[in-house]
N, C-alpha and C. Protein backbone atom coordinates (compact mmCIF):
# COMPACT_ATOMS: atom_id res chain seq x y z
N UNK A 1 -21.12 -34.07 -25.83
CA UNK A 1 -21.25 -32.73 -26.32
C UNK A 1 -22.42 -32.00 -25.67
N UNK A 2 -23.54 -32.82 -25.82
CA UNK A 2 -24.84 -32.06 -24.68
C UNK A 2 -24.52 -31.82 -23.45
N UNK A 3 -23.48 -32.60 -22.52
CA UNK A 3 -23.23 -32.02 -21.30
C UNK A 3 -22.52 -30.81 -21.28
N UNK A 4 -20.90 -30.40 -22.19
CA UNK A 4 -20.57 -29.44 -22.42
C UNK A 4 -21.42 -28.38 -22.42
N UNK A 5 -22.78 -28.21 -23.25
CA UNK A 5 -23.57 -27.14 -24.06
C UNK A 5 -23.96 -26.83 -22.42
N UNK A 6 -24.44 -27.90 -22.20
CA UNK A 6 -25.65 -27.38 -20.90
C UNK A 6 -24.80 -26.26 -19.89
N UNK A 7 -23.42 -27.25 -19.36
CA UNK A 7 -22.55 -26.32 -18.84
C UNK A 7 -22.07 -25.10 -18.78
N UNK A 8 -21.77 -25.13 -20.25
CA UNK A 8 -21.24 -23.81 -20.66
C UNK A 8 -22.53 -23.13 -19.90
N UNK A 9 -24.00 -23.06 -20.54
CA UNK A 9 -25.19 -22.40 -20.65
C UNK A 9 -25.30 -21.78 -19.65
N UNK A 10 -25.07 -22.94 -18.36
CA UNK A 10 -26.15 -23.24 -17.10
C UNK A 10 -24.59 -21.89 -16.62
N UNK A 11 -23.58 -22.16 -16.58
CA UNK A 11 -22.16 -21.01 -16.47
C UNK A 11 -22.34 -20.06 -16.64
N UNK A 12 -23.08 -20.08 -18.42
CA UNK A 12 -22.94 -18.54 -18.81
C UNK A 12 -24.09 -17.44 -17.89
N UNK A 13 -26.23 -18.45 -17.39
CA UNK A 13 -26.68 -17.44 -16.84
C UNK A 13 -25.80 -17.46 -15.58
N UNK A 14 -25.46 -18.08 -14.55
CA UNK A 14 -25.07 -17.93 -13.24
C UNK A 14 -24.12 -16.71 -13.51
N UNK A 15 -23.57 -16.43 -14.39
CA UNK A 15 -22.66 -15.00 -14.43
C UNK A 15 -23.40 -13.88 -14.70
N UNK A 16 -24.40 -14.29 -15.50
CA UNK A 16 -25.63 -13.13 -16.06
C UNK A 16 -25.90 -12.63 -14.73
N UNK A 17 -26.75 -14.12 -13.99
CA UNK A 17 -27.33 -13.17 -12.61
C UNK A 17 -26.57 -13.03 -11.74
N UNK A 18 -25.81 -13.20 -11.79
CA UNK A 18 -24.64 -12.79 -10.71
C UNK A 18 -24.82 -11.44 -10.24
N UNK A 19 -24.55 -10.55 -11.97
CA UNK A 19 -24.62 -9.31 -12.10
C UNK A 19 -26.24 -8.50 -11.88
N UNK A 20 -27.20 -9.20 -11.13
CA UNK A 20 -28.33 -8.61 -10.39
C UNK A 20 -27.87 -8.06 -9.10
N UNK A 21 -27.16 -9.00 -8.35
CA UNK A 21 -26.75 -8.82 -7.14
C UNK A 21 -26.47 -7.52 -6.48
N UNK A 22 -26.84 -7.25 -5.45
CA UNK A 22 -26.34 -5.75 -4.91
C UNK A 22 -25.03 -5.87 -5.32
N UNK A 23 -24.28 -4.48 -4.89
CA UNK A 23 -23.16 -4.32 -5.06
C UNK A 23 -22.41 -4.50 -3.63
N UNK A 24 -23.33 -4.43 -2.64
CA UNK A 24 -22.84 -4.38 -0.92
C UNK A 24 -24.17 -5.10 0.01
N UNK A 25 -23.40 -5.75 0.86
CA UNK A 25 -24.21 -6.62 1.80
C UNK A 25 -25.66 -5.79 2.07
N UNK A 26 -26.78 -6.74 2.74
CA UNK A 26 -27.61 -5.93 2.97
C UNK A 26 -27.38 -5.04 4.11
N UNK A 27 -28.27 -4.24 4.40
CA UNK A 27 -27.71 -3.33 5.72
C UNK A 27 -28.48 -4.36 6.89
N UNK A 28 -27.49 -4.20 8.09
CA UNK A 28 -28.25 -4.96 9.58
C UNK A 28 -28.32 -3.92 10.33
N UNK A 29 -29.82 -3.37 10.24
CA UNK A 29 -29.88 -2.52 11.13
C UNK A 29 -30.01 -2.96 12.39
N UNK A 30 -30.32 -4.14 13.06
CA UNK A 30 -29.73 -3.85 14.46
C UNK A 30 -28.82 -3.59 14.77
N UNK A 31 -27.59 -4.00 13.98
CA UNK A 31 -25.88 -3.70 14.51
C UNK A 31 -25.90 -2.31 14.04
N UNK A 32 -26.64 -1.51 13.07
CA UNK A 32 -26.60 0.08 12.93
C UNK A 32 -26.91 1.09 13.88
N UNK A 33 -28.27 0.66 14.42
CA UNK A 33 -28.84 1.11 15.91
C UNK A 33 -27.81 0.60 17.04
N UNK A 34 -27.07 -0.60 17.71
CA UNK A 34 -26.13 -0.76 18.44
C UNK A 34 -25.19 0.40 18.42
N UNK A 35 -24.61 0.39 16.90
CA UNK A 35 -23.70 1.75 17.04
C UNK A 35 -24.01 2.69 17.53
N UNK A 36 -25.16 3.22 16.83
CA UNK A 36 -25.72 4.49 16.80
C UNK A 36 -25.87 4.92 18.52
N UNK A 37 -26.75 3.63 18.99
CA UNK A 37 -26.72 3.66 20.55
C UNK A 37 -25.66 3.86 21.51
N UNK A 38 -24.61 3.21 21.24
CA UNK A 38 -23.54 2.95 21.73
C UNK A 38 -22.67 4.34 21.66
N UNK A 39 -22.65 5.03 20.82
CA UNK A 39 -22.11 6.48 20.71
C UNK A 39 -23.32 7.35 20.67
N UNK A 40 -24.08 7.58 21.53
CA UNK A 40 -24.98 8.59 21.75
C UNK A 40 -26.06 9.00 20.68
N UNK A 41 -25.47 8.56 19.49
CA UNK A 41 -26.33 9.33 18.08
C UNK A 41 -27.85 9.73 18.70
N UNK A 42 -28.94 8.84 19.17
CA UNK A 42 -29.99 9.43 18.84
C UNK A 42 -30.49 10.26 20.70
N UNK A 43 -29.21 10.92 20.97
CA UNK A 43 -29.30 11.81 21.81
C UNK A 43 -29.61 12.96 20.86
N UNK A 44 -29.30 13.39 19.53
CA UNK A 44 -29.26 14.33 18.90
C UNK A 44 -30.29 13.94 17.79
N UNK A 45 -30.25 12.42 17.13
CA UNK A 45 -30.73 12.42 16.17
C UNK A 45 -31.96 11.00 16.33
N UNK A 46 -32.95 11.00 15.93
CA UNK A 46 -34.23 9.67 15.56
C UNK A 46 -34.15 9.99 14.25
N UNK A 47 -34.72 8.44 13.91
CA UNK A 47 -34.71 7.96 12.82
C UNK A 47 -35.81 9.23 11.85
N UNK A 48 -37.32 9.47 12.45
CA UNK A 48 -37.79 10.18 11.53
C UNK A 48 -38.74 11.55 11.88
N UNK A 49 -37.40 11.97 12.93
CA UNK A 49 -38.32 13.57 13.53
C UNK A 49 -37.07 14.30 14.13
N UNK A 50 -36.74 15.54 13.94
CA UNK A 50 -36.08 16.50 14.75
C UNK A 50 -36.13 16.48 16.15
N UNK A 51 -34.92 16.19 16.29
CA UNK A 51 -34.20 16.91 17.64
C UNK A 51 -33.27 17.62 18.17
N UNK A 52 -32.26 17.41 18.33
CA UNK A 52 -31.19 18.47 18.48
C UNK A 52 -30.62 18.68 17.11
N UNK A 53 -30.57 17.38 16.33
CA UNK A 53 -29.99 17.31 15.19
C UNK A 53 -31.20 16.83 14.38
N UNK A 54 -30.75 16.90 12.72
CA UNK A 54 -31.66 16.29 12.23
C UNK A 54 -31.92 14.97 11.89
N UNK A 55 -33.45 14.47 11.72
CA UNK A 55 -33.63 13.31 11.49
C UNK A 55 -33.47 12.26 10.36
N UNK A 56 -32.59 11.23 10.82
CA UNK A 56 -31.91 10.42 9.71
C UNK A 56 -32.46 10.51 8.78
N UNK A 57 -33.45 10.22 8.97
CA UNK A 57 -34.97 10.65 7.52
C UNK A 57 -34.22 11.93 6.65
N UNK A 58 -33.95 12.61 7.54
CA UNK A 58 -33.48 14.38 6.35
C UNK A 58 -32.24 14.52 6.26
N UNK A 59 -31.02 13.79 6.80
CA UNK A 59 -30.22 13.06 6.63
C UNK A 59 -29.72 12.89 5.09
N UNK A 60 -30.76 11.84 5.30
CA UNK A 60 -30.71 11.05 4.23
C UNK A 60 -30.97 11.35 2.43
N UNK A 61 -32.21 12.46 2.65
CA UNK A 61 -32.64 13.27 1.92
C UNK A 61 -31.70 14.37 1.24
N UNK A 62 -30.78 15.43 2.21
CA UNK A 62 -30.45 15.71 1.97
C UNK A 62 -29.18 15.40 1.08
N UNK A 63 -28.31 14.08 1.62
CA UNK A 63 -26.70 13.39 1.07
C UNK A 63 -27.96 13.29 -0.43
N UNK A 64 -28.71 12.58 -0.30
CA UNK A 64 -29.43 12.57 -1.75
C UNK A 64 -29.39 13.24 -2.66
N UNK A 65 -29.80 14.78 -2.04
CA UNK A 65 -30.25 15.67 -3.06
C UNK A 65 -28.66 16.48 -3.83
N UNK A 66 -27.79 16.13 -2.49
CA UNK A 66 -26.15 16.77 -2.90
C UNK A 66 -25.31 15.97 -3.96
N UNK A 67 -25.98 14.70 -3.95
CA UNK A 67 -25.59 13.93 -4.85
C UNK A 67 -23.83 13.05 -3.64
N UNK A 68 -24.40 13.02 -2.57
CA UNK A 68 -23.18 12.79 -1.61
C UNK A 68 -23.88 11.14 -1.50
N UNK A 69 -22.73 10.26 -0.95
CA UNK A 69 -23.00 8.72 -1.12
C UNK A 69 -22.19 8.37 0.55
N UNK A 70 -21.99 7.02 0.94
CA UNK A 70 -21.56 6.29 2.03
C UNK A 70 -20.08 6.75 2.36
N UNK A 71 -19.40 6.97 1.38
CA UNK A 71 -17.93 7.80 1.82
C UNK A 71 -18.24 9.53 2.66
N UNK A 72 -18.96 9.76 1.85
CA UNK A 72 -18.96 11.19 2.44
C UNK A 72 -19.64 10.99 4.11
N UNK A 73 -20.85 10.35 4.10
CA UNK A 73 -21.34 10.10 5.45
C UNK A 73 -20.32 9.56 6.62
N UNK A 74 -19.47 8.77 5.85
CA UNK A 74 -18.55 7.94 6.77
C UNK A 74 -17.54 8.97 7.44
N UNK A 75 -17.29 10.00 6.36
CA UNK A 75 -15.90 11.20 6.56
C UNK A 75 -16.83 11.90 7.52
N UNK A 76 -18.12 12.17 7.75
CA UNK A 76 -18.80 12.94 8.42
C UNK A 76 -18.84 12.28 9.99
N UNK A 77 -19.08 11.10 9.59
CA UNK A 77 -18.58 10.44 11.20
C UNK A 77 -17.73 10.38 11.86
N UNK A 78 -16.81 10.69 10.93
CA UNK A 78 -15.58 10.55 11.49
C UNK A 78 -14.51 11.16 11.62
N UNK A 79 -14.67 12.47 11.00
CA UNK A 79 -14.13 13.86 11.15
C UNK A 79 -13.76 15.12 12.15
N UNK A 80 -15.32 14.80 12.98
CA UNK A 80 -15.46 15.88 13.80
C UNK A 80 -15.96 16.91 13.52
N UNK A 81 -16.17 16.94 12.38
CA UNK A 81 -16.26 18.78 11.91
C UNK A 81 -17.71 19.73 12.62
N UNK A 82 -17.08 20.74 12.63
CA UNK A 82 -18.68 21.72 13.23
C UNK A 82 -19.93 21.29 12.40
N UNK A 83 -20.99 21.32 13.71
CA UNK A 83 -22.42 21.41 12.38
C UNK A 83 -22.87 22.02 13.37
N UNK A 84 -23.97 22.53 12.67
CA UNK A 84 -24.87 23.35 12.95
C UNK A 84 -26.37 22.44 13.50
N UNK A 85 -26.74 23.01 14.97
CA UNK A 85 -27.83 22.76 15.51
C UNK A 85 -29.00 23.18 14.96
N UNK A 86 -29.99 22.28 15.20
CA UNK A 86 -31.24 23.13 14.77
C UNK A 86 -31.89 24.40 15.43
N UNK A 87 -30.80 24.57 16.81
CA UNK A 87 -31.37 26.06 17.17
C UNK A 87 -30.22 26.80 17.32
N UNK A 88 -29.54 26.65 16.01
CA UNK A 88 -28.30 27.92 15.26
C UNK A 88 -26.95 27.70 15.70
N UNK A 89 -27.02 26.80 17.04
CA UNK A 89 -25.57 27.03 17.77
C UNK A 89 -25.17 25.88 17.34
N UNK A 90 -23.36 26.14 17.38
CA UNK A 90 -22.19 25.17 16.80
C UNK A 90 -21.71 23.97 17.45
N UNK A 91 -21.56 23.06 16.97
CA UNK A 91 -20.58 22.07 18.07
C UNK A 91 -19.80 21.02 17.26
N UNK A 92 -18.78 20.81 17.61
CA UNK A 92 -18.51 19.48 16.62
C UNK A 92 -19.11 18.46 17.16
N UNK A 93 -19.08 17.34 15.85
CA UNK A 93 -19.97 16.42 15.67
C UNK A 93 -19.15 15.35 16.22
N UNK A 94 -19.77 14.64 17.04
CA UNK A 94 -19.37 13.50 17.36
C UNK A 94 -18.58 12.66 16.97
N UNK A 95 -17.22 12.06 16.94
CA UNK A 95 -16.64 11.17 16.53
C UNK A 95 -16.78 9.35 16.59
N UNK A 96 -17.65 8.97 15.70
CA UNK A 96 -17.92 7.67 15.89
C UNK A 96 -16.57 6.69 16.53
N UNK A 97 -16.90 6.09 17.64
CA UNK A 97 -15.76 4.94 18.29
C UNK A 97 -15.22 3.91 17.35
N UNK A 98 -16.04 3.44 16.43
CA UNK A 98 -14.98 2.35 15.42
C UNK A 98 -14.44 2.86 14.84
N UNK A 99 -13.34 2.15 13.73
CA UNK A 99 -12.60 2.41 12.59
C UNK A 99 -12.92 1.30 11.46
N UNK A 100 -13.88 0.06 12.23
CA UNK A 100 -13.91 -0.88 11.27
C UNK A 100 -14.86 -0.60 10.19
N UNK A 101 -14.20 -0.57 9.49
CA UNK A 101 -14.68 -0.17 7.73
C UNK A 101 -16.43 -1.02 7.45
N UNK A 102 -16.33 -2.28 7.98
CA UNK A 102 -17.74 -3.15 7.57
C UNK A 102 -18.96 -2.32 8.36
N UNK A 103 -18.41 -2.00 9.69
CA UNK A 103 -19.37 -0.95 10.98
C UNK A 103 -19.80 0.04 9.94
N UNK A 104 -19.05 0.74 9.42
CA UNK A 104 -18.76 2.48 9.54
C UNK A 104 -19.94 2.10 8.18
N UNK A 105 -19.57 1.59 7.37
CA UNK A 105 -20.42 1.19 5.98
C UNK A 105 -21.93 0.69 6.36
N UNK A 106 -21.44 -0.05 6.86
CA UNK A 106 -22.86 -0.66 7.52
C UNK A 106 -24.07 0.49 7.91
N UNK A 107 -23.63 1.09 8.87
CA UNK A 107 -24.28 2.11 9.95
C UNK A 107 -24.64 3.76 8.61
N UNK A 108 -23.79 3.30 7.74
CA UNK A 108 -23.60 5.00 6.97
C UNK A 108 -24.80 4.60 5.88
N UNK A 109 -25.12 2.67 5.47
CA UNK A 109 -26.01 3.01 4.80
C UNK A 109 -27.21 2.89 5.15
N UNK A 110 -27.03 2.50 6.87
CA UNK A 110 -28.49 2.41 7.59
C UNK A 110 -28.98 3.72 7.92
N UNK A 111 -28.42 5.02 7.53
CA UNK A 111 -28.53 6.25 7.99
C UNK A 111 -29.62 6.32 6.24
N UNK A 112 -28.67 6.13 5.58
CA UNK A 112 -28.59 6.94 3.52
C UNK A 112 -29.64 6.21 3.29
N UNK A 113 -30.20 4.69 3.99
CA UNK A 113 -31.25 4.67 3.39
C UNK A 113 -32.99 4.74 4.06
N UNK A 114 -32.75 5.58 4.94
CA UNK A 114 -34.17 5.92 5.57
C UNK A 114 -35.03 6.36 4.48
């Protein structure tokens, strides 16, 4: 009967902390920067200063403040849609080269969490 108890016990925390666990892998930012490299990103954008575009840093700030999360960043990669330069003029935005979902996640929360 004491082995049962312990079991159950030793069962019941491993489910407790289970539920500490992130909800998503950690981010690898070298394979985030690979991307990023690999499709031009920080021709336009660095991690924490203006250039053509803005910096992941304000990026990041901003999806924050919109209350926008890793889907929306991902649709932003991968859309095309016009944005706006920091010196007023239009262009569409780059279309990231993968489709693989682990990349696109990966890279969207190495951006969201500067």
């Amino acid at each position: 009967m004491k082995i049962k108890t312990s079991l159950l016990l030793t069962g019941s925390l491993f489910v407790a902390l289970a539920g500490f666990a992130p909800a998503h892998a950690a981010v690898d930012a070298d394979e985030a920067k690979k991307i990023a490299k690999r499709n031009d990103c920080f021709k336009c954008h660095a991690e924490d200063k203006t250039k053509k575009g803005p910096s992941y840093k304000a990026i990041a700030a901003k999806f924050k403040e919109k209350k926008l999360g890793e889907k929306d960043a991902i649709k932003q990669m991968t859309a095309g849609y016009k944005v706006k330069l920091e010196d007023g003029t239009e262009e569409e935005h780059k279309i990231i080269d993968t489709k693989d979902p682990k990349e696109l996640s990966n890279l969207a929360q190495w951006i969201l969490n500067r």
